[in-house]
C-alpha atoms as a PDB file:
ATOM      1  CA  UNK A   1       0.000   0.000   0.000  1.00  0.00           C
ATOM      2  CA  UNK A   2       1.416   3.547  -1.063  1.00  0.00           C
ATOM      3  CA  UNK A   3       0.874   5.944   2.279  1.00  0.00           C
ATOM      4  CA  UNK A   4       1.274   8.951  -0.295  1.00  0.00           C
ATOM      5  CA  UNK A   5      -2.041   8.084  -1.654  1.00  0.00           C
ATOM      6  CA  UNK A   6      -3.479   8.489   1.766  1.00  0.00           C
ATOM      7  CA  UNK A   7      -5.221  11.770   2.317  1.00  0.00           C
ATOM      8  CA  UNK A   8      -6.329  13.656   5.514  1.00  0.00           C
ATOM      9  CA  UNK A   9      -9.555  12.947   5.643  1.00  0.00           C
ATOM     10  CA  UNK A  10      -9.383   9.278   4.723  1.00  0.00           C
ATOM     11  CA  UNK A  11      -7.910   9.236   8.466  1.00  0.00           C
ATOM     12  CA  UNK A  12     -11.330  11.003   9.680  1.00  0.00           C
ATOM     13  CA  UNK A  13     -13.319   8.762   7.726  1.00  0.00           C
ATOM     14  CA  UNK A  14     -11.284   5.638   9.226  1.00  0.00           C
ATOM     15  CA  UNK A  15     -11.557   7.063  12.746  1.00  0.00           C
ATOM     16  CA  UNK A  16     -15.366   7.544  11.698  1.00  0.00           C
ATOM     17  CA  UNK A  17     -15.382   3.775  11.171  1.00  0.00           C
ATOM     18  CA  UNK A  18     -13.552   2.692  13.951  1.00  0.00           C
ATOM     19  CA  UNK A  19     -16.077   5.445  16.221  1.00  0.00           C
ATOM     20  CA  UNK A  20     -19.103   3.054  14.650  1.00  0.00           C
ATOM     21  CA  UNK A  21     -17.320  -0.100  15.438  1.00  0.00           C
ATOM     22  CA  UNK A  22     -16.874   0.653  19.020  1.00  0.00           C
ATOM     23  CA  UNK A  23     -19.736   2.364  19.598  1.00  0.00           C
ATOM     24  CA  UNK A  24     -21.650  -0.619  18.370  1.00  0.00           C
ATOM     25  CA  UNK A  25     -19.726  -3.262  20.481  1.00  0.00           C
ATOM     26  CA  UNK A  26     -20.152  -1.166  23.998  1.00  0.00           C
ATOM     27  CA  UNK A  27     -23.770  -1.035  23.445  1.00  0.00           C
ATOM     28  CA  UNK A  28     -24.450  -4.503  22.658  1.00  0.00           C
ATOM     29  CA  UNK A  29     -22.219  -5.279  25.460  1.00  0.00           C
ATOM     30  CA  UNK A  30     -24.168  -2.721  27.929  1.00  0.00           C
ATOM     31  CA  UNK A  31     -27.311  -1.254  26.884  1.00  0.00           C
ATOM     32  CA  UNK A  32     -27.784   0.618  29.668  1.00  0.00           C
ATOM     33  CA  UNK A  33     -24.283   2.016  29.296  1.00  0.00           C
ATOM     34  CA  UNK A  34     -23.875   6.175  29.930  1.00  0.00           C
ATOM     35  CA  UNK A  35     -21.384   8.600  30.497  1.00  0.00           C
ATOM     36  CA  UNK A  36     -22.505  10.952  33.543  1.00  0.00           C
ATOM     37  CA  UNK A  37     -20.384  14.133  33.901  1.00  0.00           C
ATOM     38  CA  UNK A  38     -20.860  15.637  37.564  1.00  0.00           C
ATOM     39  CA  UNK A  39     -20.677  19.757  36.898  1.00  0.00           C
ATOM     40  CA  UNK A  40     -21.117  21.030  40.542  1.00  0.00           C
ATOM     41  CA  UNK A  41     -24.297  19.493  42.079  1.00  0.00           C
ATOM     42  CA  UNK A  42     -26.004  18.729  38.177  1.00  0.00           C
ATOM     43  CA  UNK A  43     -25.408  15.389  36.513  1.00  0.00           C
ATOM     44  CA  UNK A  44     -25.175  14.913  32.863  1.00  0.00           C
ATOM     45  CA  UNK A  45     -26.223  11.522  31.711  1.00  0.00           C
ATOM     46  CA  UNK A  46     -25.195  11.026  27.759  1.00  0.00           C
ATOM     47  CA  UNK A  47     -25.899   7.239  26.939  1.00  0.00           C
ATOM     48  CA  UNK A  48     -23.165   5.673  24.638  1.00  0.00           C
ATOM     49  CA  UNK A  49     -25.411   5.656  21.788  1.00  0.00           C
ATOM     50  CA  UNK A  50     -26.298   9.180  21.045  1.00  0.00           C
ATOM     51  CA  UNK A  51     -22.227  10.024  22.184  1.00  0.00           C
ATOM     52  CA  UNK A  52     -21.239   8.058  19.206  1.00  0.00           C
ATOM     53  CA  UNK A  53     -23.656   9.396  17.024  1.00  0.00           C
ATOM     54  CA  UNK A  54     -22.510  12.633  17.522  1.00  0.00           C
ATOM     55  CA  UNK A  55     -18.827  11.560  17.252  1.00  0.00           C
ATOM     56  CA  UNK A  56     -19.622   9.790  14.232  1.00  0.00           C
ATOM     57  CA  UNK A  57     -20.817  13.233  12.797  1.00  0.00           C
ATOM     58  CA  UNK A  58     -18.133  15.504  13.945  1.00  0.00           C
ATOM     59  CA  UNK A  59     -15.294  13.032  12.427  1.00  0.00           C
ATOM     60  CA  UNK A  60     -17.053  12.378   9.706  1.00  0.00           C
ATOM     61  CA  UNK A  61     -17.859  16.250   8.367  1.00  0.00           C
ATOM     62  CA  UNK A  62     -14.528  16.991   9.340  1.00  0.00           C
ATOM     63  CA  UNK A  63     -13.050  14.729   6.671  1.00  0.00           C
ATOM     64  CA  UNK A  64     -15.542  15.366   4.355  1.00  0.00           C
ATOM     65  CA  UNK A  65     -14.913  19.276   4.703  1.00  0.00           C
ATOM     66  CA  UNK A  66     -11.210  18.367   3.779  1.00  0.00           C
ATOM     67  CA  UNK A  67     -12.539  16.261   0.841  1.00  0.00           C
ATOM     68  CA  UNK A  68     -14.573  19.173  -0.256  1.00  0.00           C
ATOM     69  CA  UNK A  69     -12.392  21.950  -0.219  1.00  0.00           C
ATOM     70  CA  UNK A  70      -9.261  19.430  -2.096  1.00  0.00           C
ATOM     71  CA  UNK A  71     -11.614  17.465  -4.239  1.00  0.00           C
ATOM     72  CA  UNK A  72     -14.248  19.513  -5.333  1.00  0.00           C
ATOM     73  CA  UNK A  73     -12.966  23.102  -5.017  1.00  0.00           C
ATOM     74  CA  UNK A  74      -9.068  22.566  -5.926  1.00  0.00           C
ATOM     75  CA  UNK A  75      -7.983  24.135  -2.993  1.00  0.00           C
ATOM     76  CA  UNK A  76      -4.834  24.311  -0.967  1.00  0.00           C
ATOM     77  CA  UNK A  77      -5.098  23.842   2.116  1.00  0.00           C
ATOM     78  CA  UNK A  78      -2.279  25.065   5.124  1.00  0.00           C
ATOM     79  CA  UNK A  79      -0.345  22.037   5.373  1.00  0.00           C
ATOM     80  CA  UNK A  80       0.142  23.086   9.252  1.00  0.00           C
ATOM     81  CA  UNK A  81      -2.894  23.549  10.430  1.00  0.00           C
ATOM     82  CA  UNK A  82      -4.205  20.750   8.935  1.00  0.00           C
ATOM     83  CA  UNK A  83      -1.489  18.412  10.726  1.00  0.00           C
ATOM     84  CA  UNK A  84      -2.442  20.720  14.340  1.00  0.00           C
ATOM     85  CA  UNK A  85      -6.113  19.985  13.554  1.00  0.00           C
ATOM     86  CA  UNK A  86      -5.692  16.310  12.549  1.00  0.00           C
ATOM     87  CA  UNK A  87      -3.151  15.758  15.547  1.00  0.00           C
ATOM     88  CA  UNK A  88      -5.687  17.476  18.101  1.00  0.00           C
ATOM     89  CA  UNK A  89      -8.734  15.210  16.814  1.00  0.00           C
ATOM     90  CA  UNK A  90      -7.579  11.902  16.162  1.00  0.00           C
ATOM     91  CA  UNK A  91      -4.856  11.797  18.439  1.00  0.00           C
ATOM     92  CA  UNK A  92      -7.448  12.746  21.211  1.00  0.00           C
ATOM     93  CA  UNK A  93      -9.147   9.606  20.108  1.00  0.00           C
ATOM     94  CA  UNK A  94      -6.325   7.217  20.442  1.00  0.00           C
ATOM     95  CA  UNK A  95      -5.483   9.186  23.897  1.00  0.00           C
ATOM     96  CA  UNK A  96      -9.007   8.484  25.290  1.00  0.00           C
ATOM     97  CA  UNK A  97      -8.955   4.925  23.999  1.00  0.00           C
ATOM     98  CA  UNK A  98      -5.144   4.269  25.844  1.00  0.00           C
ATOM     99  CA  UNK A  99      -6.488   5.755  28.946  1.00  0.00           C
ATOM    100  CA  UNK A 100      -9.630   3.918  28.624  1.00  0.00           C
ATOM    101  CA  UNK A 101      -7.761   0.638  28.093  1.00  0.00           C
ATOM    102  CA  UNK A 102      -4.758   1.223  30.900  1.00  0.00           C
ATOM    103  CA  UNK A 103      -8.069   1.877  33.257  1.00  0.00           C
ATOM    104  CA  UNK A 104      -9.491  -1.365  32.403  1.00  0.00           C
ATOM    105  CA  UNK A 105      -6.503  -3.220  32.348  1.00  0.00           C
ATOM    106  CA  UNK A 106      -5.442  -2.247  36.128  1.00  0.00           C
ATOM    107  CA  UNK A 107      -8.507  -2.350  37.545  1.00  0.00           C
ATOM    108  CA  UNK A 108      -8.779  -3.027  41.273  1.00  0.00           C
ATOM    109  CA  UNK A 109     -10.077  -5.985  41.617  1.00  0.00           C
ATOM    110  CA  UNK A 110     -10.287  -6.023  45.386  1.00  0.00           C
ATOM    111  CA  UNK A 111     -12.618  -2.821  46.132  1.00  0.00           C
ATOM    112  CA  UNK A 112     -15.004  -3.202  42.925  1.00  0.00           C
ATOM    113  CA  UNK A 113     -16.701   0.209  44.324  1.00  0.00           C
ATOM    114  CA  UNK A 114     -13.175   1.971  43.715  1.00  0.00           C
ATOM    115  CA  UNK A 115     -13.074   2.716  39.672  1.00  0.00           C
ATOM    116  CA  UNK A 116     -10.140   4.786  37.804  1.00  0.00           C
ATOM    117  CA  UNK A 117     -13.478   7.083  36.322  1.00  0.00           C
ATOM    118  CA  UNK A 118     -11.803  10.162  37.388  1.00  0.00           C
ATOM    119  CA  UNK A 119      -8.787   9.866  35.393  1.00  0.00           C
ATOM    120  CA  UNK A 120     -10.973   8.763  31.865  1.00  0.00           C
ATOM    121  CA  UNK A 121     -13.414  12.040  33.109  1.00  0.00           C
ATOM    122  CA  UNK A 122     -10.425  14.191  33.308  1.00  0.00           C
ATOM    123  CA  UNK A 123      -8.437  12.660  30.222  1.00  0.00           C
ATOM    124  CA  UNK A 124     -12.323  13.364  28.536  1.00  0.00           C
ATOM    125  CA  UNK A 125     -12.787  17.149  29.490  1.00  0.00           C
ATOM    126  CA  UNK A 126      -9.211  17.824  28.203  1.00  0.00           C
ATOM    127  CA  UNK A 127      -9.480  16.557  25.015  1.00  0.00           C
ATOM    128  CA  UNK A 128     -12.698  18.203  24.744  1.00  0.00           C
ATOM    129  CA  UNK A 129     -11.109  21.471  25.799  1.00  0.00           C
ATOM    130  CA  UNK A 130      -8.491  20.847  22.811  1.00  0.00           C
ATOM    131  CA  UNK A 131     -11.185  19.875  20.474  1.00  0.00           C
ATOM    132  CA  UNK A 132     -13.497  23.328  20.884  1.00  0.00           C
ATOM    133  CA  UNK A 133     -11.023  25.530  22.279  1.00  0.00           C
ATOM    134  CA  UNK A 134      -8.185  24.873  19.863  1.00  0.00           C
ATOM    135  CA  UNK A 135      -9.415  21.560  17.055  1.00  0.00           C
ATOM    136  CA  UNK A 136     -12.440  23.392  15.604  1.00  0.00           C
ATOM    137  CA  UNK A 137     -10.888  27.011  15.328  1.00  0.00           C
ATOM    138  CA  UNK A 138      -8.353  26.047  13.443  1.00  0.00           C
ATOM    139  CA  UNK A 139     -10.080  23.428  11.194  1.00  0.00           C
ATOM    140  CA  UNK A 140     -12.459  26.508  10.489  1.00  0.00           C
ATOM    141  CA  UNK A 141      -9.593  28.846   9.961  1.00  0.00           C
ATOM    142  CA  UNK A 142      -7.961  26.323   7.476  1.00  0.00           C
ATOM    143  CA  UNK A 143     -10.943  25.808   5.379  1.00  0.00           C
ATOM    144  CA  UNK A 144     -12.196  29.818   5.087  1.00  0.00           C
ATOM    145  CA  UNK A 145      -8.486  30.748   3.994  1.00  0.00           C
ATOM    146  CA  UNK A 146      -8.469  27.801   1.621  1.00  0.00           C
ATOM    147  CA  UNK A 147     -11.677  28.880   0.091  1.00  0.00           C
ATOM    148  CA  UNK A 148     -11.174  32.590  -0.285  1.00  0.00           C
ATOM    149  CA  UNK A 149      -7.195  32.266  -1.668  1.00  0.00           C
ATOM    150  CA  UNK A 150      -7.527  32.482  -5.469  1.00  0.00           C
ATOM    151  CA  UNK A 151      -4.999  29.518  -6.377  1.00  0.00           C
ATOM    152  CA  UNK A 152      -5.827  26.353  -7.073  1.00  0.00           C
ATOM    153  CA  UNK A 153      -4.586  23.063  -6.403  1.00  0.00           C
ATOM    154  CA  UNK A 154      -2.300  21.697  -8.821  1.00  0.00           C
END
């Protein structure tokens, strides 16, 4: 397989994949499965299924707004904030998943009340932090400049 051929958002549209494939598993394997963030003295309950529909959509018009603007509009896009932006979001993926997984693996086994929740919570808000604060701005700013500048791709 030539990597050269391999394009930015094909990596969105595999993590989009990959997003469906878990997301699938953990709610066959739990269907009562949720993510509850504590903010103060409010709980949030998000089940699994609508959090990987809406991941599913954000990774998935991500790549296709790279596959727009390169494909369709024959644009050039800044080669740096594209790697930022693709660094930020799919690397916040695989971050979550490696904390997820270290978190299952050590598990303590003898206090099954104790859970390692706070550190995937914390490891969660982060990336999310990253994602709107610094991901989306910048995936934004990438795509308006690569519209509005007059040259084309060659």
């Amino acid at each position: 397989m030539n990597f050269k051929n391999i394009k930015v958002y094909h990596f969105f549209w595999i993590t989009t994949l990959l997003i469906l494939i878990v997301g699938i598993f953990k709610n066959y394997s739990n269907e009562n499965s949720a993510i509850d963030i504590n903010i103060h003295d409010t709980y949030y309950v998000i089940t699994n299924f609508d959090l990987t529909i809406v991941l599913i959509l954000l990774y998935f018009f991500n790549g296709f707004g790279y596959w727009l603007v390169k494909k369709k509009l024959n644009r050039n896009l800044i080669k740096t904030l594209t790697i930022i932006h693709s660094i930020i979001f799919i690397g916040g993926f695989i971050t979550y998943w490696s904390v997820f997984l270290y978190c299952e693996i050590n598990k303590n086994e003898l206090f099954p009340l104790f859970d390692d929740y706070e550190i995937i919570n914390k490891t969660l808000v982060l990336i999310l932090l990253l994602i709107v604060g610094i991901g989306i701005p910048i995936y934004i700013t990438n795509l308006l400049i690569a519209i509005l500048n007059k040259r084309k791709s060659l």
